[in-house]
PDB file of N, CA and C in Angstrom:
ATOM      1  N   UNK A   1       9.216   0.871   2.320  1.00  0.00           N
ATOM      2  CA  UNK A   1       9.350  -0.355   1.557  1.00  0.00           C
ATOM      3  C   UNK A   1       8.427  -0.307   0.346  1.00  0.00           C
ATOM      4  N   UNK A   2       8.863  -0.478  -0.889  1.00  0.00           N
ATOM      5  CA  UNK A   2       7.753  -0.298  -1.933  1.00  0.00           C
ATOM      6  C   UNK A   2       7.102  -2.212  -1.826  1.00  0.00           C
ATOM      7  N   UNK A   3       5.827  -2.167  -2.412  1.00  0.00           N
ATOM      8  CA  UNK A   3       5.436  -3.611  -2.590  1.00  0.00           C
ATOM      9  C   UNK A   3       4.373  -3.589  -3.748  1.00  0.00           C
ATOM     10  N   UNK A   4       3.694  -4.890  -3.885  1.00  0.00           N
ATOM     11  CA  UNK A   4       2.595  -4.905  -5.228  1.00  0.00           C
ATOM     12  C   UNK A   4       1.308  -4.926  -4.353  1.00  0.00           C
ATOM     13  N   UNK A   5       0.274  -3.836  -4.927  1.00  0.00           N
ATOM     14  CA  UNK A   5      -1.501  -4.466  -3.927  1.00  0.00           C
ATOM     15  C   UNK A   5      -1.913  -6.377  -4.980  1.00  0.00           C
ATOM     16  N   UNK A   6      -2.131  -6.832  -3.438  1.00  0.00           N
ATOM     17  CA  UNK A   6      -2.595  -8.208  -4.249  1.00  0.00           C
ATOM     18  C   UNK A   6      -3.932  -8.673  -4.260  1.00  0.00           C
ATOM     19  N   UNK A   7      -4.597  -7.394  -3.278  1.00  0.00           N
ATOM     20  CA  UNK A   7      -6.008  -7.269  -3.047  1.00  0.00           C
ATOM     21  C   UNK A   7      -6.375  -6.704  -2.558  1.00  0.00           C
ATOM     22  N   UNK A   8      -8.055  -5.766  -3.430  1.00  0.00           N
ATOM     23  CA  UNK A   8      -7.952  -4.839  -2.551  1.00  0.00           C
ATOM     24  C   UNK A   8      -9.355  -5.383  -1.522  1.00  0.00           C
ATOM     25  N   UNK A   9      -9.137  -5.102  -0.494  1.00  0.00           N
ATOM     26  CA  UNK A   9     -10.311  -5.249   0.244  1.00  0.00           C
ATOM     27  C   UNK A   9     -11.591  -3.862   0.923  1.00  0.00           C
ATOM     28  N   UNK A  10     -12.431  -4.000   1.808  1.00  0.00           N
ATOM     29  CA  UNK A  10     -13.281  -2.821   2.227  1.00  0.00           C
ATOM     30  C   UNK A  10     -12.952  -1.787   2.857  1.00  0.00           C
ATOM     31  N   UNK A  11     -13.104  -0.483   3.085  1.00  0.00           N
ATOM     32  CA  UNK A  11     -13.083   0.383   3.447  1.00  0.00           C
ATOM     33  C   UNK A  11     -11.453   1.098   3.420  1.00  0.00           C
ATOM     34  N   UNK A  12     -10.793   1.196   2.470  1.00  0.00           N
ATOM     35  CA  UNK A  12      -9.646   1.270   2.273  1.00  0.00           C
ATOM     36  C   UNK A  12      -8.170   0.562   2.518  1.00  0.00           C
ATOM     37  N   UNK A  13      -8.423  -0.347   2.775  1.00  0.00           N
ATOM     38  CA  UNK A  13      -7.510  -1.627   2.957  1.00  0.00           C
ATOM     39  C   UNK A  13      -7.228  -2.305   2.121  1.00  0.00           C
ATOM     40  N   UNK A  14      -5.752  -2.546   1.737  1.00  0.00           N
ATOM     41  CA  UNK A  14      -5.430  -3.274   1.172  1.00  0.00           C
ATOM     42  C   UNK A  14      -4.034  -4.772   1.439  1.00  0.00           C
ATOM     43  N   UNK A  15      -3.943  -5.714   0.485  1.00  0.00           N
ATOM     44  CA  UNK A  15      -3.287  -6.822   1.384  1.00  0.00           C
ATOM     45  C   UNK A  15      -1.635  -6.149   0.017  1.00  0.00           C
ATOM     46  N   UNK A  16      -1.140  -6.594   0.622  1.00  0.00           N
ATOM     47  CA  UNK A  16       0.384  -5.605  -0.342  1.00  0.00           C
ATOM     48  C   UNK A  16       1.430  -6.822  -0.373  1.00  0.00           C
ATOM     49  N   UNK A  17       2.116  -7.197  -1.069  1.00  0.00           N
ATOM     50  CA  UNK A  17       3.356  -8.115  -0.956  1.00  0.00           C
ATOM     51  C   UNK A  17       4.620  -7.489  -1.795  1.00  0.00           C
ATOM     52  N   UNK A  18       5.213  -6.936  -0.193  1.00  0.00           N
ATOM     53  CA  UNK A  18       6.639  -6.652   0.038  1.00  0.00           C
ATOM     54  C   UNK A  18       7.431  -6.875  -0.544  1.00  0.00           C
ATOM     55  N   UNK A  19       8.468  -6.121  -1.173  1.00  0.00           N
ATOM     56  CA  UNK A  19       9.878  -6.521  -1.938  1.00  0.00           C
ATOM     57  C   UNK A  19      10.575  -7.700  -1.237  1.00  0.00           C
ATOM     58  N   UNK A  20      10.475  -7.677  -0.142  1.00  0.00           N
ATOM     59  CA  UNK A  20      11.341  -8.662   0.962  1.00  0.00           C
ATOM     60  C   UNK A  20      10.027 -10.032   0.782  1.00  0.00           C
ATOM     61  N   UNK A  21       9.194 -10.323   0.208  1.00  0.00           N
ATOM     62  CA  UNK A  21       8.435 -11.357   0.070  1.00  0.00           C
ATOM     63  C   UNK A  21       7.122 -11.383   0.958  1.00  0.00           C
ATOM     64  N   UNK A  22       7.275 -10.213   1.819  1.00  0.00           N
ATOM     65  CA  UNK A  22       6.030 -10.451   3.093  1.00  0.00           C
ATOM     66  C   UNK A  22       5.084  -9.645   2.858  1.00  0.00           C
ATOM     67  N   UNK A  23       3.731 -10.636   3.228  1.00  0.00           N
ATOM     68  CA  UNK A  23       2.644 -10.111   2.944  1.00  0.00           C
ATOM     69  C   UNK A  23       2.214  -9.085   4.227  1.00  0.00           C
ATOM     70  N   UNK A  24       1.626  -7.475   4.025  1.00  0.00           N
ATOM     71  CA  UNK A  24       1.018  -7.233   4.911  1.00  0.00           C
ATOM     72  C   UNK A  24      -0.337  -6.685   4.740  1.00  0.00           C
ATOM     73  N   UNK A  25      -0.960  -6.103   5.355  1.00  0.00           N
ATOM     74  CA  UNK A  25      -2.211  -5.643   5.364  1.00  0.00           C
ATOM     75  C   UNK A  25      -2.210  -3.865   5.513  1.00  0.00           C
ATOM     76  N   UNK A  26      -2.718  -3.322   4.741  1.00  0.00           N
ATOM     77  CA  UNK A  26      -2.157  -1.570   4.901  1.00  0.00           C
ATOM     78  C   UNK A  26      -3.288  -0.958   4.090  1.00  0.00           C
ATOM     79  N   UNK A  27      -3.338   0.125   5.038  1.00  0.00           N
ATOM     80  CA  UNK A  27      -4.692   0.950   4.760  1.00  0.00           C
ATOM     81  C   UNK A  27      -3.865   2.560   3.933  1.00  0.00           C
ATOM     82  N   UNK A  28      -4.955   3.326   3.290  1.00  0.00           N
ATOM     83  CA  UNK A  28      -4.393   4.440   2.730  1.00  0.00           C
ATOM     84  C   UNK A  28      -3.966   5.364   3.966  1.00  0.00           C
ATOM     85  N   UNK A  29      -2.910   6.147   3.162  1.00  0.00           N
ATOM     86  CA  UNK A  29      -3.019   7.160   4.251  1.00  0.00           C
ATOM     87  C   UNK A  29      -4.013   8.280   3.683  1.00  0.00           C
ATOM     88  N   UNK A  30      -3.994   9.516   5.129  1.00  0.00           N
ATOM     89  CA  UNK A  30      -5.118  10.497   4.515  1.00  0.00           C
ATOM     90  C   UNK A  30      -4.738  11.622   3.127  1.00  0.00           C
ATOM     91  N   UNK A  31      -3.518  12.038   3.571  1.00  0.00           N
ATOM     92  CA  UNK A  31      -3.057  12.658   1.864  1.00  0.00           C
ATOM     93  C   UNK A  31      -3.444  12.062   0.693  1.00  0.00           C
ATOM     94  N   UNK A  32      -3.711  10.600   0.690  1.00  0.00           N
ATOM     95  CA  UNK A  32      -4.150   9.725  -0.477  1.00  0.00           C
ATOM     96  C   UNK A  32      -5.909   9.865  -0.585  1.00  0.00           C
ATOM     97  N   UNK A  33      -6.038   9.768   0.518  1.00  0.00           N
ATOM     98  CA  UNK A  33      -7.509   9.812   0.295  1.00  0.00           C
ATOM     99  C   UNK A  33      -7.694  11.052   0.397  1.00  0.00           C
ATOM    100  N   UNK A  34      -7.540  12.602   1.045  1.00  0.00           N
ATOM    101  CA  UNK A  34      -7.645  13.426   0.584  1.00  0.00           C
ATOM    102  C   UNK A  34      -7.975  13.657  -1.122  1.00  0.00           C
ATOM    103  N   UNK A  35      -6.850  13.517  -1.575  1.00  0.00           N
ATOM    104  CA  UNK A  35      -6.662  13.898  -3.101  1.00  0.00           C
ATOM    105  C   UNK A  35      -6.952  12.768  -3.450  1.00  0.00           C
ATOM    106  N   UNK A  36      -7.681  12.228  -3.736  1.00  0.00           N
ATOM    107  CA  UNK A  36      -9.132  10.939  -4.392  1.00  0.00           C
ATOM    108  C   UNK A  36      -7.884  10.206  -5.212  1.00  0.00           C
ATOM    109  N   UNK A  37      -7.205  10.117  -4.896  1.00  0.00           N
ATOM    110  CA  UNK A  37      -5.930   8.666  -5.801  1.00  0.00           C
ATOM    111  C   UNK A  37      -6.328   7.593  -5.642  1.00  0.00           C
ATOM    112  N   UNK A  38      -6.348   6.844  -6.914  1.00  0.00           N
ATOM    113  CA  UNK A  38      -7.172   5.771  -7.010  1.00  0.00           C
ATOM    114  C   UNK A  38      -5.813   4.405  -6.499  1.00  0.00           C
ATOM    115  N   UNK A  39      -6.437   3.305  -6.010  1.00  0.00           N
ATOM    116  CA  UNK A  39      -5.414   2.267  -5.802  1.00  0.00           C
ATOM    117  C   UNK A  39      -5.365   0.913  -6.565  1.00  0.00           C
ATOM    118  N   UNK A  40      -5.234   0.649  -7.470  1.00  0.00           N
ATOM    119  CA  UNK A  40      -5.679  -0.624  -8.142  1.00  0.00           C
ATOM    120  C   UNK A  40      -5.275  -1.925  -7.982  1.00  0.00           C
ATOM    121  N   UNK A  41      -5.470  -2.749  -8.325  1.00  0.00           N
ATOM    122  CA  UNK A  41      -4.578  -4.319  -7.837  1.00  0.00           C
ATOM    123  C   UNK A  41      -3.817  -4.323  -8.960  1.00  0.00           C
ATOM    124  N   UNK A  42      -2.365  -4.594  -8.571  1.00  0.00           N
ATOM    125  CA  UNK A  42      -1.287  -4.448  -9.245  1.00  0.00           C
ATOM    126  C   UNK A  42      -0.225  -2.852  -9.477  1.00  0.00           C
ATOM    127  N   UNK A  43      -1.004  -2.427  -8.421  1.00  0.00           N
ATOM    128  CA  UNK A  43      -0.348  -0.608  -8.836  1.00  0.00           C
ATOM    129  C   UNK A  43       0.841  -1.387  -7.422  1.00  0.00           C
ATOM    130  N   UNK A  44       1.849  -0.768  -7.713  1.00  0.00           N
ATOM    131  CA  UNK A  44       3.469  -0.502  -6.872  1.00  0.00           C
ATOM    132  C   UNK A  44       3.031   0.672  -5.964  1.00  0.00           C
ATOM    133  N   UNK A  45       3.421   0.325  -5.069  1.00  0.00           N
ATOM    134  CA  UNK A  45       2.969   1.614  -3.700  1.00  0.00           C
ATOM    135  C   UNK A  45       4.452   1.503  -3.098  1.00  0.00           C
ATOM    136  N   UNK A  46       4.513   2.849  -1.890  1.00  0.00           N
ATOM    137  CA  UNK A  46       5.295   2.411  -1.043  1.00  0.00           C
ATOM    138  C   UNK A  46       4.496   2.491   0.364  1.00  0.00           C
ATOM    139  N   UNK A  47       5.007   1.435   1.267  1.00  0.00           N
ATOM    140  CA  UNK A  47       4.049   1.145   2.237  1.00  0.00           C
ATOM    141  C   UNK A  47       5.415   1.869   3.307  1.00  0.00           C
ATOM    142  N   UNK A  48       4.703   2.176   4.424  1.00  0.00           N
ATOM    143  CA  UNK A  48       5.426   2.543   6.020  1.00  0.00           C
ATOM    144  C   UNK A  48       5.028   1.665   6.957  1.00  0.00           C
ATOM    145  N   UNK A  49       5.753   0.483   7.725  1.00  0.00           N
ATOM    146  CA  UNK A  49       4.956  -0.244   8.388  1.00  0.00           C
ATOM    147  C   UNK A  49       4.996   0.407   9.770  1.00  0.00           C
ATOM    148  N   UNK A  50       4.098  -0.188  10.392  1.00  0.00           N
ATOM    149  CA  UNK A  50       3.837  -0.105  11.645  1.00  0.00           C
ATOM    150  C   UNK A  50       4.742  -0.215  12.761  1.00  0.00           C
ATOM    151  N   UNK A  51       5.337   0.480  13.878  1.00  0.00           N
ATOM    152  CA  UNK A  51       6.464  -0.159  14.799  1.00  0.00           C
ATOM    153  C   UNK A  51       5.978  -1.319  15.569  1.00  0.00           C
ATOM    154  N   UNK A  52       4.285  -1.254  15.854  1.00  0.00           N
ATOM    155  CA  UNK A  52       3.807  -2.085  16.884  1.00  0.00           C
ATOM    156  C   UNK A  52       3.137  -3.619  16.195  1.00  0.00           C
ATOM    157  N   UNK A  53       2.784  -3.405  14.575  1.00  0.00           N
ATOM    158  CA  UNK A  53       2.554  -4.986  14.405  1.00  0.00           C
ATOM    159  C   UNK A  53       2.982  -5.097  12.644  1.00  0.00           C
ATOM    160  N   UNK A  54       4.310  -5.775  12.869  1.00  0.00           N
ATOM    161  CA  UNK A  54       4.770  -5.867  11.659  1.00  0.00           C
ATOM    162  C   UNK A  54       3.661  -6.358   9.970  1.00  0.00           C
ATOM    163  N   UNK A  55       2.727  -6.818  10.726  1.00  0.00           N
ATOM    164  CA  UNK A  55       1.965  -7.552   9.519  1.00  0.00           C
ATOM    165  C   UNK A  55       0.735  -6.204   8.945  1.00  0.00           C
ATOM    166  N   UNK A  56       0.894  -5.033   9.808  1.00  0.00           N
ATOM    167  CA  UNK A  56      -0.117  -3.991   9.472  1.00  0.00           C
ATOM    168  C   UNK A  56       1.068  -2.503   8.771  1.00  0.00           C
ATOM    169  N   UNK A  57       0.430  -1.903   7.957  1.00  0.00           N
ATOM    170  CA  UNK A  57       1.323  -0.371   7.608  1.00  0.00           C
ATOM    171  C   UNK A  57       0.224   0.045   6.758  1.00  0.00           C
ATOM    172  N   UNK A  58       1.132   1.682   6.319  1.00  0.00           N
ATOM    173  CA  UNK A  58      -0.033   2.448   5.397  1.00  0.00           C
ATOM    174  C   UNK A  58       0.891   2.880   4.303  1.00  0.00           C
ATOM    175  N   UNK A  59      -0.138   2.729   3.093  1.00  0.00           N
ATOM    176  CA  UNK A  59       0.188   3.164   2.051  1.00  0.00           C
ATOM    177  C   UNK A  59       0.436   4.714   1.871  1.00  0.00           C
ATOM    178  N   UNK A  60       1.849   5.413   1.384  1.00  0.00           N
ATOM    179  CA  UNK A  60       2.348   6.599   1.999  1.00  0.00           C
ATOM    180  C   UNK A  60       2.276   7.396   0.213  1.00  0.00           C
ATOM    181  N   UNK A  61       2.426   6.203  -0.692  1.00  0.00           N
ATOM    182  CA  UNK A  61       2.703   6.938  -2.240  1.00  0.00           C
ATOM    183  C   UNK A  61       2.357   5.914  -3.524  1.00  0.00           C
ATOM    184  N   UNK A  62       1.471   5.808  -4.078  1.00  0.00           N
ATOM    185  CA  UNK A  62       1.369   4.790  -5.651  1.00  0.00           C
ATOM    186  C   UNK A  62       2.543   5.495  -6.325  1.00  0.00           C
ATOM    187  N   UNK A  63       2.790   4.287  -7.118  1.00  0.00           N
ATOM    188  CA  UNK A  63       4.389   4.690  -8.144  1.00  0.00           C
ATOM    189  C   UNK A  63       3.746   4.639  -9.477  1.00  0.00           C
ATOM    190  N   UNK A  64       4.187   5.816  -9.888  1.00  0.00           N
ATOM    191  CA  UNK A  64       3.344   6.040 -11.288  1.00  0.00           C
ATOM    192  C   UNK A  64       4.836   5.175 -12.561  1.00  0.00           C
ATOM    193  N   UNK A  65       4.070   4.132 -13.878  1.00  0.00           N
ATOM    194  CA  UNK A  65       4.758   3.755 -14.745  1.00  0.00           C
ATOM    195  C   UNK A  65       6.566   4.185 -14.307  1.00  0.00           C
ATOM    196  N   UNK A  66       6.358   5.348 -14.673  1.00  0.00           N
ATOM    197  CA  UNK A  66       8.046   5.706 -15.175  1.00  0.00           C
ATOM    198  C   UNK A  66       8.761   5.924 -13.380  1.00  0.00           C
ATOM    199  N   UNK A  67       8.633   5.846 -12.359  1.00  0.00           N
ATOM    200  CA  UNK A  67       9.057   5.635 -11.264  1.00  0.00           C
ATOM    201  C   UNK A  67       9.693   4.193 -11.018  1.00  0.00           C
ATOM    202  N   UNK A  68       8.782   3.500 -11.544  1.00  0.00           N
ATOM    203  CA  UNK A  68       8.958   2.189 -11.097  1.00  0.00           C
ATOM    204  C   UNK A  68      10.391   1.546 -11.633  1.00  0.00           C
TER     205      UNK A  68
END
């Protein structure tokens, strides 16, 4: 699901709001933090949610300008 970061919060967490309107809560994944990619408020991500709690997922890819 791609969404917008609407905040970022501590230790790699961020709060994301969903194309479908829903807010969730989603941390980086490690390929992201591996390779030091920065996350900003307002960058387009695509998030993977969680099977076990819909309101949690991880950020899998930032969408660079011309993607979007």
């Amino acid at each position: 699901l791609q969404g917008v970061v609407r905040q970022c919060l501590s230790n790699g967490m961020f709060r994301i709001k969903l194309e479908n309107g829903f807010h969730v809560l989603a941390h980086i994944s490690g390929k992201i933090r591996r390779k030091s990619i920065r996350i900003l408020l307002g960058d387009q991500v695509i998030v993977e949610m969680s099977p076990y709690d819909l309101s949690r997922g991880r950020i899998l890819q930032r969408l660079s300008p011309k993607n979007k």
